[in-house]
N, C-alpha and C. Protein backbone atom coordinates (compact mmCIF):
# COMPACT_ATOMS: atom_id res chain seq x y z
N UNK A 1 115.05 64.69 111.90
CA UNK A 1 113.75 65.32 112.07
C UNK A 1 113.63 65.80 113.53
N UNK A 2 112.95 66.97 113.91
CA UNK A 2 112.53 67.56 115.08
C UNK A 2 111.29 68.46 114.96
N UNK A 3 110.73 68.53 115.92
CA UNK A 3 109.26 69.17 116.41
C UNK A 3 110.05 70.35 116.66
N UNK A 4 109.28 71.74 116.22
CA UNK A 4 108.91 72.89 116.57
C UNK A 4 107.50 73.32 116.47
N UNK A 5 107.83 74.50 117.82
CA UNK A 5 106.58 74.83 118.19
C UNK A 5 106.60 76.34 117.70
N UNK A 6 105.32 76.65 117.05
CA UNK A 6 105.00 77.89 116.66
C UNK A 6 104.46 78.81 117.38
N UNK A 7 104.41 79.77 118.34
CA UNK A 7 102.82 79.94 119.24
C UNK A 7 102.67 81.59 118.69
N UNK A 8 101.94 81.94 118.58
CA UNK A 8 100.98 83.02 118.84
C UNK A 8 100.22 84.04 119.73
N UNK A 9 100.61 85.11 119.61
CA UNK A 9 99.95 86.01 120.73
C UNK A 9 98.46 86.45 120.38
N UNK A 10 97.80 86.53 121.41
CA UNK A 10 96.48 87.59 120.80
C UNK A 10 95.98 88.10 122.14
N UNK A 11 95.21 89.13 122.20
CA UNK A 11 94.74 89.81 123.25
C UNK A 11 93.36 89.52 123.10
N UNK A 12 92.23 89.30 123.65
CA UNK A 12 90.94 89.42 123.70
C UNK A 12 90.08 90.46 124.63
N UNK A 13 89.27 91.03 124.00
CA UNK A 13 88.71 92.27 124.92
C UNK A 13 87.11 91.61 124.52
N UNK A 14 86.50 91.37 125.62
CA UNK A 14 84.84 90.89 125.70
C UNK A 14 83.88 91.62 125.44
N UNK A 15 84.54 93.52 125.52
CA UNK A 15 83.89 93.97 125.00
C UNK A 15 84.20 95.49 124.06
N UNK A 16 83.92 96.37 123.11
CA UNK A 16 85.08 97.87 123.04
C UNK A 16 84.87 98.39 124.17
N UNK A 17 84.14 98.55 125.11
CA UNK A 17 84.58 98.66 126.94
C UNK A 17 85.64 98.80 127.03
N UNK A 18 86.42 97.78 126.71
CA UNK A 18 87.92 97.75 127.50
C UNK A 18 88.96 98.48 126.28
N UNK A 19 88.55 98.88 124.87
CA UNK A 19 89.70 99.55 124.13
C UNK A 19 89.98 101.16 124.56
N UNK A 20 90.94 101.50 124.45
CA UNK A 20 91.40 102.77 124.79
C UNK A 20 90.17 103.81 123.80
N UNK A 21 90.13 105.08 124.41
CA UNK A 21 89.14 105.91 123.67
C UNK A 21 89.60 105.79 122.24
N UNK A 22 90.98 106.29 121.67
CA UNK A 22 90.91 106.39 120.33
C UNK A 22 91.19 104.84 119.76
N UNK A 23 90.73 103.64 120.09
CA UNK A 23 90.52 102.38 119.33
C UNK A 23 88.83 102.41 119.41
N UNK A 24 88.47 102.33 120.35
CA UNK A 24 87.34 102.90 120.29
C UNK A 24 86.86 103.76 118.63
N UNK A 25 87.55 104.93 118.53
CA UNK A 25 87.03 105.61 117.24
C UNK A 25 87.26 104.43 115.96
N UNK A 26 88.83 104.41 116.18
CA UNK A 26 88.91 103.39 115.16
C UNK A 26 87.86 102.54 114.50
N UNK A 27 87.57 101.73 115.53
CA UNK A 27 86.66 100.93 115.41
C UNK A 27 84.85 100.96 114.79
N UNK A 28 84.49 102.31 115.77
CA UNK A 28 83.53 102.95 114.89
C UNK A 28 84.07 103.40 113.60
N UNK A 29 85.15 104.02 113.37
CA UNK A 29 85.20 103.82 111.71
C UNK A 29 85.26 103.05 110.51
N UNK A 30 86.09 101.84 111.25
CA UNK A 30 85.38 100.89 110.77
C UNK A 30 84.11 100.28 110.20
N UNK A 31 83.63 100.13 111.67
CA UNK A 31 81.78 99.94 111.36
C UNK A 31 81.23 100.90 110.25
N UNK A 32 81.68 102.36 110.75
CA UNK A 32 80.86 103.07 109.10
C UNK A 32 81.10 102.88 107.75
N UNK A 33 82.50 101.94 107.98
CA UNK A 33 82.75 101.42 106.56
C UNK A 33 82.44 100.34 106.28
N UNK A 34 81.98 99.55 107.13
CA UNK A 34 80.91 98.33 107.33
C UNK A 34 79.72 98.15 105.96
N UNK A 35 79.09 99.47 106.94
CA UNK A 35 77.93 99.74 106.60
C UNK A 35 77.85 99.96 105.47
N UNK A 36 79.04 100.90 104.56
CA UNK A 36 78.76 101.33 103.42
C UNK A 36 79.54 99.72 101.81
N UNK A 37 80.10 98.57 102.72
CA UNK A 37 80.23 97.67 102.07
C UNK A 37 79.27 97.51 100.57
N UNK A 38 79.97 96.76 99.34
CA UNK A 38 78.92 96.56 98.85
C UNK A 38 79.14 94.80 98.15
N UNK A 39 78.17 93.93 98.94
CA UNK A 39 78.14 92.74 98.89
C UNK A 39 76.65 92.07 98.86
N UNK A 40 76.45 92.85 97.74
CA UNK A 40 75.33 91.58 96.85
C UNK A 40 75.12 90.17 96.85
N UNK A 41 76.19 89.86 96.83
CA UNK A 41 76.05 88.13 96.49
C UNK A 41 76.58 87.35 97.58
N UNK A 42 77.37 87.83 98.55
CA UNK A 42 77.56 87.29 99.91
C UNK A 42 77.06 87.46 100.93
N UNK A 43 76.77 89.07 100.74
CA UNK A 43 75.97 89.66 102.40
C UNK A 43 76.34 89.50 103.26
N UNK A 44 77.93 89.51 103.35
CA UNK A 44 78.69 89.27 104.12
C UNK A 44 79.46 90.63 104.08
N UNK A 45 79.35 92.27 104.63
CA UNK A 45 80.31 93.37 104.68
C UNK A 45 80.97 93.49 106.06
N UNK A 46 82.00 93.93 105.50
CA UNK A 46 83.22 94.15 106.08
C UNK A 46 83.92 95.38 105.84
N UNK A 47 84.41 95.99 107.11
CA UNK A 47 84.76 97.57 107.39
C UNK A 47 86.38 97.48 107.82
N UNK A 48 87.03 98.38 107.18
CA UNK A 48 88.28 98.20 107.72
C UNK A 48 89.09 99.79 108.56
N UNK A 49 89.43 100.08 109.21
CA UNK A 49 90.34 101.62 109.46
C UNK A 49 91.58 101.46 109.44
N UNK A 50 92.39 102.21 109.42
CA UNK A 50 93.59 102.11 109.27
C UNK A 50 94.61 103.20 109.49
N UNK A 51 95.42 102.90 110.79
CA UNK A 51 96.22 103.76 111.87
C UNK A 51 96.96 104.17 110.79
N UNK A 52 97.89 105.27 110.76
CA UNK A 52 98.97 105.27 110.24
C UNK A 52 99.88 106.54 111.69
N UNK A 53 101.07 106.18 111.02
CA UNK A 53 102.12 107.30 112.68
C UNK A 53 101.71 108.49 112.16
N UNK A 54 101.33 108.73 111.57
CA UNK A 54 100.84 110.42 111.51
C UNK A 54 99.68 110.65 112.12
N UNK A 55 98.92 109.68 112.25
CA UNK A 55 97.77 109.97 113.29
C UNK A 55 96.60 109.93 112.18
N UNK A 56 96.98 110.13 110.77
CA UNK A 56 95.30 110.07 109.98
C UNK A 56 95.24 108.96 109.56
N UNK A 57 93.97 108.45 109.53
CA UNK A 57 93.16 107.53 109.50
C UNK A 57 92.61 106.80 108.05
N UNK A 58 92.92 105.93 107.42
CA UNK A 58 92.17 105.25 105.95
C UNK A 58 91.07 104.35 106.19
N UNK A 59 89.86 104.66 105.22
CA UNK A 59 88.76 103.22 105.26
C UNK A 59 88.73 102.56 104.33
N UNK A 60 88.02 101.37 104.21
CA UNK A 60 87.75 100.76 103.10
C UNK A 60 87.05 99.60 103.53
N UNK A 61 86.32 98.78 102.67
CA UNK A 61 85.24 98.32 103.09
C UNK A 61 85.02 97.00 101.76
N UNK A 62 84.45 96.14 101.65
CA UNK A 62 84.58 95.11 100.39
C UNK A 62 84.13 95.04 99.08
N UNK A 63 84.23 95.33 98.17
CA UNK A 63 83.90 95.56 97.03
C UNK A 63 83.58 94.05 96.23
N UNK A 64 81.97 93.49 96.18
CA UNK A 64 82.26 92.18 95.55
C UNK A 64 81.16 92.72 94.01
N UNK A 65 81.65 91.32 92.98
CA UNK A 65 81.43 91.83 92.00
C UNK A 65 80.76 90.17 91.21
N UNK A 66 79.78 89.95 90.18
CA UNK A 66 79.21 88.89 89.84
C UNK A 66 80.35 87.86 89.18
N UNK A 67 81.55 88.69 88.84
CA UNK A 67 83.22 88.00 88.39
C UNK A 67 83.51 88.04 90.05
N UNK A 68 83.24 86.50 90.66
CA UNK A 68 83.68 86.73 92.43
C UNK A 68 85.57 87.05 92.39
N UNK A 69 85.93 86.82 91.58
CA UNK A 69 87.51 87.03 91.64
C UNK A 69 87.83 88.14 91.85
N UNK A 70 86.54 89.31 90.75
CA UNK A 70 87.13 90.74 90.51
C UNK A 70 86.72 91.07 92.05
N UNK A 71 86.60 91.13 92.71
CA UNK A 71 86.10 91.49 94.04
C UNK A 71 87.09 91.70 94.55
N UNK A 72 87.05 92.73 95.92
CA UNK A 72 88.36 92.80 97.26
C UNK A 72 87.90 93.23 98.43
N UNK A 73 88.58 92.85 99.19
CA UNK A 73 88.36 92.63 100.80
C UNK A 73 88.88 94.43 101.26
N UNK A 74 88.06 94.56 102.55
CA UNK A 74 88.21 95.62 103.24
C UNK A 74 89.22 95.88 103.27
N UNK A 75 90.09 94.91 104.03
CA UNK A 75 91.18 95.48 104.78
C UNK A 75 92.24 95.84 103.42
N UNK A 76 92.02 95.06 101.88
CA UNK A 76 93.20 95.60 101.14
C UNK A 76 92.27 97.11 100.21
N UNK A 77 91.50 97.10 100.70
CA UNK A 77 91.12 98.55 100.19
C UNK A 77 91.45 99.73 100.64
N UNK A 78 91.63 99.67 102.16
CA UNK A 78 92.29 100.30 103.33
C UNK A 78 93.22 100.76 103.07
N UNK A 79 94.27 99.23 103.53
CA UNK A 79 95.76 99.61 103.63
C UNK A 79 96.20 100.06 102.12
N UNK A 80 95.93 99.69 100.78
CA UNK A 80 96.36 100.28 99.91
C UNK A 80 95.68 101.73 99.39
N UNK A 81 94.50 101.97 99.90
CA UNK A 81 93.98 103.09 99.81
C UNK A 81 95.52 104.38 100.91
N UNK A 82 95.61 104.07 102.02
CA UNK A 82 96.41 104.32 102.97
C UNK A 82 97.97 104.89 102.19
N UNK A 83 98.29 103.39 101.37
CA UNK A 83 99.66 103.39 101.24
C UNK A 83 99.52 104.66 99.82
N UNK A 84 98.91 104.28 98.69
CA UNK A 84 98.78 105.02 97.80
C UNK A 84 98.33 106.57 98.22
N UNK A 85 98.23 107.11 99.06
CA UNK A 85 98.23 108.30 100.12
C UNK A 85 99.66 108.75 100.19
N UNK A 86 100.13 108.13 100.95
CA UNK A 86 101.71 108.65 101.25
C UNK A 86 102.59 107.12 101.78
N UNK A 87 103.61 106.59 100.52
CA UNK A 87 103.85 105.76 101.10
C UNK A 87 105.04 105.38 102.25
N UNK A 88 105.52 106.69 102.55
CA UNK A 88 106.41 106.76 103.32
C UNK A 88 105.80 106.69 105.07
N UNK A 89 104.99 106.49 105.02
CA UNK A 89 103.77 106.54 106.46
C UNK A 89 104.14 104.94 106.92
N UNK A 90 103.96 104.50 108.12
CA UNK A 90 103.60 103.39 109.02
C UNK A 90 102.49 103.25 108.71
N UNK A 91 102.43 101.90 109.26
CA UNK A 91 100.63 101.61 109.38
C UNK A 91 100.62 101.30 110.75
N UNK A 92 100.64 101.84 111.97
CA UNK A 92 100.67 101.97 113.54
C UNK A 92 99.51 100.25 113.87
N UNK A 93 97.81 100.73 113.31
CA UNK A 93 97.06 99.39 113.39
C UNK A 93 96.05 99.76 112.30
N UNK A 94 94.97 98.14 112.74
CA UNK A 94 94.24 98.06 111.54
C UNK A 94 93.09 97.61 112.59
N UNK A 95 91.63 98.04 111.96
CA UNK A 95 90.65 97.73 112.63
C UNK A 95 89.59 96.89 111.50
N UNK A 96 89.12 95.48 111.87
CA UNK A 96 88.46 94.74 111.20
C UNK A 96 87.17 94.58 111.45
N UNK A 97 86.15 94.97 110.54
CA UNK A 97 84.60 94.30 111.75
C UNK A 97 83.56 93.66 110.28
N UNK A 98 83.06 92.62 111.13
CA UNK A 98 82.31 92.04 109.85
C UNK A 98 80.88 92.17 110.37
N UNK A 99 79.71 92.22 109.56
CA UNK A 99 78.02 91.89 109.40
C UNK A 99 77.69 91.26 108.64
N UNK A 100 76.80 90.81 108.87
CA UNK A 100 76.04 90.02 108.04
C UNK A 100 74.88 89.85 107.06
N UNK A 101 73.90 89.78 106.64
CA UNK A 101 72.62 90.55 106.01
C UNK A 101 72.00 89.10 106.34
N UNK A 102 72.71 88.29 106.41
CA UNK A 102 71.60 86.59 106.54
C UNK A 102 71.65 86.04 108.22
N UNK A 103 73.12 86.31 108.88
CA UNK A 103 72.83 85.70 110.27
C UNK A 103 73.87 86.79 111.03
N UNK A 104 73.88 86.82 112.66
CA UNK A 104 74.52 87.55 113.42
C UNK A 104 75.78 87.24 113.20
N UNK A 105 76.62 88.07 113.27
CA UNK A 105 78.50 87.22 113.14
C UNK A 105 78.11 87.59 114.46
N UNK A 106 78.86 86.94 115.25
CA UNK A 106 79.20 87.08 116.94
C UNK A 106 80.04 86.05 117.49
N UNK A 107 81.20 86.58 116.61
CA UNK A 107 82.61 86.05 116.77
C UNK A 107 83.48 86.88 116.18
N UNK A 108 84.34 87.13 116.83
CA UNK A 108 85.55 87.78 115.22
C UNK A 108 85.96 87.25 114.22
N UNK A 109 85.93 88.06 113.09
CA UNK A 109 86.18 87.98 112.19
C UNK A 109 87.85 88.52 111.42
N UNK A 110 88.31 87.14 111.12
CA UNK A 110 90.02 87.41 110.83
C UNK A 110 90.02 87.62 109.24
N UNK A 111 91.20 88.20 109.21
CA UNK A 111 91.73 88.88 108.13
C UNK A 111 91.67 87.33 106.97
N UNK A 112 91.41 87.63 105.91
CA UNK A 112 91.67 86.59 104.58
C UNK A 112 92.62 86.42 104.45
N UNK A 113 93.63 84.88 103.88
CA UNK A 113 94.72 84.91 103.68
C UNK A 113 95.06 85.92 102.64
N UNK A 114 94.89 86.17 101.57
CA UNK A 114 95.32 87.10 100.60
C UNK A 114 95.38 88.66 101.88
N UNK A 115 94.34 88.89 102.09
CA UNK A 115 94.84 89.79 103.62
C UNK A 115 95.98 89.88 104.32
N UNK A 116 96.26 89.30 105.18
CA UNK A 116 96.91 88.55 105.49
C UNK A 116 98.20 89.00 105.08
N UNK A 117 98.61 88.22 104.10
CA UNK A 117 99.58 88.32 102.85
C UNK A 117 100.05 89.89 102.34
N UNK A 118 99.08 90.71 101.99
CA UNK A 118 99.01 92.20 101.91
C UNK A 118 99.65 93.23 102.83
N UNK A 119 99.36 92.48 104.34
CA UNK A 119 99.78 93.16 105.42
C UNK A 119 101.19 92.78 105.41
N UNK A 120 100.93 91.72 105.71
CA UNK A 120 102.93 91.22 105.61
C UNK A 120 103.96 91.82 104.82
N UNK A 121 103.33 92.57 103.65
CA UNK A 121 104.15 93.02 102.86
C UNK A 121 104.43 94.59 103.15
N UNK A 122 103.16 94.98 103.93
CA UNK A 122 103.95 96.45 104.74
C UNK A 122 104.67 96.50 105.75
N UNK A 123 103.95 95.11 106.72
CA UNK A 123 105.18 94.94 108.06
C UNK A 123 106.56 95.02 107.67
N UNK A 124 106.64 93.92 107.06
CA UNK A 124 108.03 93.76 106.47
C UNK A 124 108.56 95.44 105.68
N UNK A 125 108.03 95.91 104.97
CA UNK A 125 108.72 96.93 104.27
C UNK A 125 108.88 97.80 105.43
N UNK A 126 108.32 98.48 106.48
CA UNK A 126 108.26 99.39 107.53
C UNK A 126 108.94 99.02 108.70
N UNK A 127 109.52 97.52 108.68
CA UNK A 127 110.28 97.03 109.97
C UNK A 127 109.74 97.62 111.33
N UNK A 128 108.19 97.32 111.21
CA UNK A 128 107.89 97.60 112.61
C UNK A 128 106.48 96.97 112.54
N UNK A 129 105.75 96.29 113.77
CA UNK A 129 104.75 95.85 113.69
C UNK A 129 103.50 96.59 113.48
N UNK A 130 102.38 96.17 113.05
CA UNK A 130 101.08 96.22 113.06
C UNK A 130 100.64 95.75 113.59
N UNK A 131 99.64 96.15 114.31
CA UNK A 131 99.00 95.59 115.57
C UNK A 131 97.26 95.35 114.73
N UNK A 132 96.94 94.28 114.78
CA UNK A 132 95.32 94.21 114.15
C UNK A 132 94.76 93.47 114.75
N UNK A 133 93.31 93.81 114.87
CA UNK A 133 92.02 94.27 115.70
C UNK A 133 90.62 93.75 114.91
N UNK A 134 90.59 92.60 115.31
CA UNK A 134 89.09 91.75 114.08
C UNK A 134 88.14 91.36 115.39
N UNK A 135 86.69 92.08 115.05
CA UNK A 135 85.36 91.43 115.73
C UNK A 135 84.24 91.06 114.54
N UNK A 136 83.46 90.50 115.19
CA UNK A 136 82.37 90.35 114.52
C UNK A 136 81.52 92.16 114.42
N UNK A 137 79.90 91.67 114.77
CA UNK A 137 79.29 92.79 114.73
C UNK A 137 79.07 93.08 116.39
N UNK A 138 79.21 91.43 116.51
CA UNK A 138 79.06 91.84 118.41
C UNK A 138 80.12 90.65 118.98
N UNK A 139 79.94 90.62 120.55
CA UNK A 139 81.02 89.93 120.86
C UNK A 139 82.24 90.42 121.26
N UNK A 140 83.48 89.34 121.15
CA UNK A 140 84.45 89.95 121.49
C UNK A 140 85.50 90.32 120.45
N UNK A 141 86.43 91.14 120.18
CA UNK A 141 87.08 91.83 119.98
C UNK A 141 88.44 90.94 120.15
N UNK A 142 89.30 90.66 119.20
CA UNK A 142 90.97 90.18 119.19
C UNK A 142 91.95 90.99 118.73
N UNK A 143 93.15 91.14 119.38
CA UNK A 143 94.15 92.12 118.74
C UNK A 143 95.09 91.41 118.74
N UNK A 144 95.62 91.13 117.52
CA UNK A 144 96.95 90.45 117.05
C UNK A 144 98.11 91.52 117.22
N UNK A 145 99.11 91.32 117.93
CA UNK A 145 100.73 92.40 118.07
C UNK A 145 101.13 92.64 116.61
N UNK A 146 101.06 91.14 115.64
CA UNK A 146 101.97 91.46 114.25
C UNK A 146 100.95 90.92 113.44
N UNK A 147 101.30 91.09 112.23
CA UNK A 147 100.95 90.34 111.69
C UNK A 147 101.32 88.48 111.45
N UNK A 148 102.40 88.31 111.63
CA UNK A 148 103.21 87.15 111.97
C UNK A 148 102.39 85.98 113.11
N UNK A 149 101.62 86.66 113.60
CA UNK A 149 100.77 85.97 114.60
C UNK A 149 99.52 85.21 114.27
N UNK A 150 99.03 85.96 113.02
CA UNK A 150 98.22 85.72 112.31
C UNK A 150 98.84 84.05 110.77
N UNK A 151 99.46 84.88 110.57
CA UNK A 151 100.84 84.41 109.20
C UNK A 151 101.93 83.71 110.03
N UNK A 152 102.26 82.74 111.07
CA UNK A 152 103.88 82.92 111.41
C UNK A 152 104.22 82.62 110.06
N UNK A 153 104.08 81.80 108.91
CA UNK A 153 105.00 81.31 107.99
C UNK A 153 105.21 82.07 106.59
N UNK A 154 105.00 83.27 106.66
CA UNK A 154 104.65 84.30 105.98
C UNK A 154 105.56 84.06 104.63
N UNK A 155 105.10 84.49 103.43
CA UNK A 155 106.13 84.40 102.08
C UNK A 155 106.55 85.97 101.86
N UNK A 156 107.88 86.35 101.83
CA UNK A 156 108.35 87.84 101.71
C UNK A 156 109.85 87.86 100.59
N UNK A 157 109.79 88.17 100.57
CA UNK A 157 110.98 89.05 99.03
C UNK A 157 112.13 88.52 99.16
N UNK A 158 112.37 87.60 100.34
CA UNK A 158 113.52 87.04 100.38
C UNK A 158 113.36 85.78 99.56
N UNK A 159 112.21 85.15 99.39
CA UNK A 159 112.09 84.25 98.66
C UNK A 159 112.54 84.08 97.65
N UNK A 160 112.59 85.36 96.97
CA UNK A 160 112.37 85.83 95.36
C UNK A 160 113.75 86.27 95.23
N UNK A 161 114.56 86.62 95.93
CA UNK A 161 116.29 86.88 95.76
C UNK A 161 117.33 85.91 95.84
């Protein structure tokens, strides 16, 4: 038996002040996909954007439903909205922002494991990182380099061969 250590990177920005102009947009696109969430029974919406190397941009936002299962999270509305686009594209980054309808979020807000999980499966297919970007509605702002930072112990296709 032996100890290993796992560690994790993340960047914190205190405020979008400090993101470059076009994370900045990102991010407001996000929020407008925030806004247009539809979460009845949680009141909890969530906005997602989504980089790709071509430079255009995917949203998506949470879809919940009174079957809570049939429901889905922003960010896989996004990136598969994104991928089902053109799937030969990168996903460069991802922008996360959550609200609330009952109390302030004012913290960031991280990706769901099934999230999570979703992303890993484009990192891995695209052999290049994603860089993702989760706040609340206020507050500060975190940017993960990979997804792996989020996931180190990630489950991928090698499993399954």
């Amino acid at each position: 038996m032996h100890d290993q250590n796992i560690s994790s990177k993340f960047t914190v920005y205190e405020s979008s002040d400090e993101l470059s102009s076009s994370e900045k947009e990102l991010l407001l696109k996000a929020v407008e996909a925030r806004n247009k969430a539809y979460a009845p029974y949680s009141e909890f919406n969530v906005g997602a954007a989504v980089l790709l190397d071509d430079g255009s941009v995917f949203t998506g936002n949470n879809q919940e439903n009174a079957a809570y299962p049939s429901g889905i999270c922003a960010e896989r509305v996004a990136v598969w909205s994104a991928m089902s686009h053109d799937p030969r594209r990168k996903i460069k980054k991802i922008f996360v922002t959550a609200a609330s309808d009952i109390k302030e979020v004012d913290r960031p807000a991280a990706p769901c494991g099934s999230c999570r999980q979703a992303i890993a499966e484009y990192e891995i297919k695209q052999e290049s990182k994603i860089e993702i970007f989760f706040t609340g509605e206020k507050g500060a702002i975190v940017k993960a380099p990979s997804i792996r930072d989020l996931l180190p112990w990630l489950f991928d296709n090698s499993m399954l061969k």
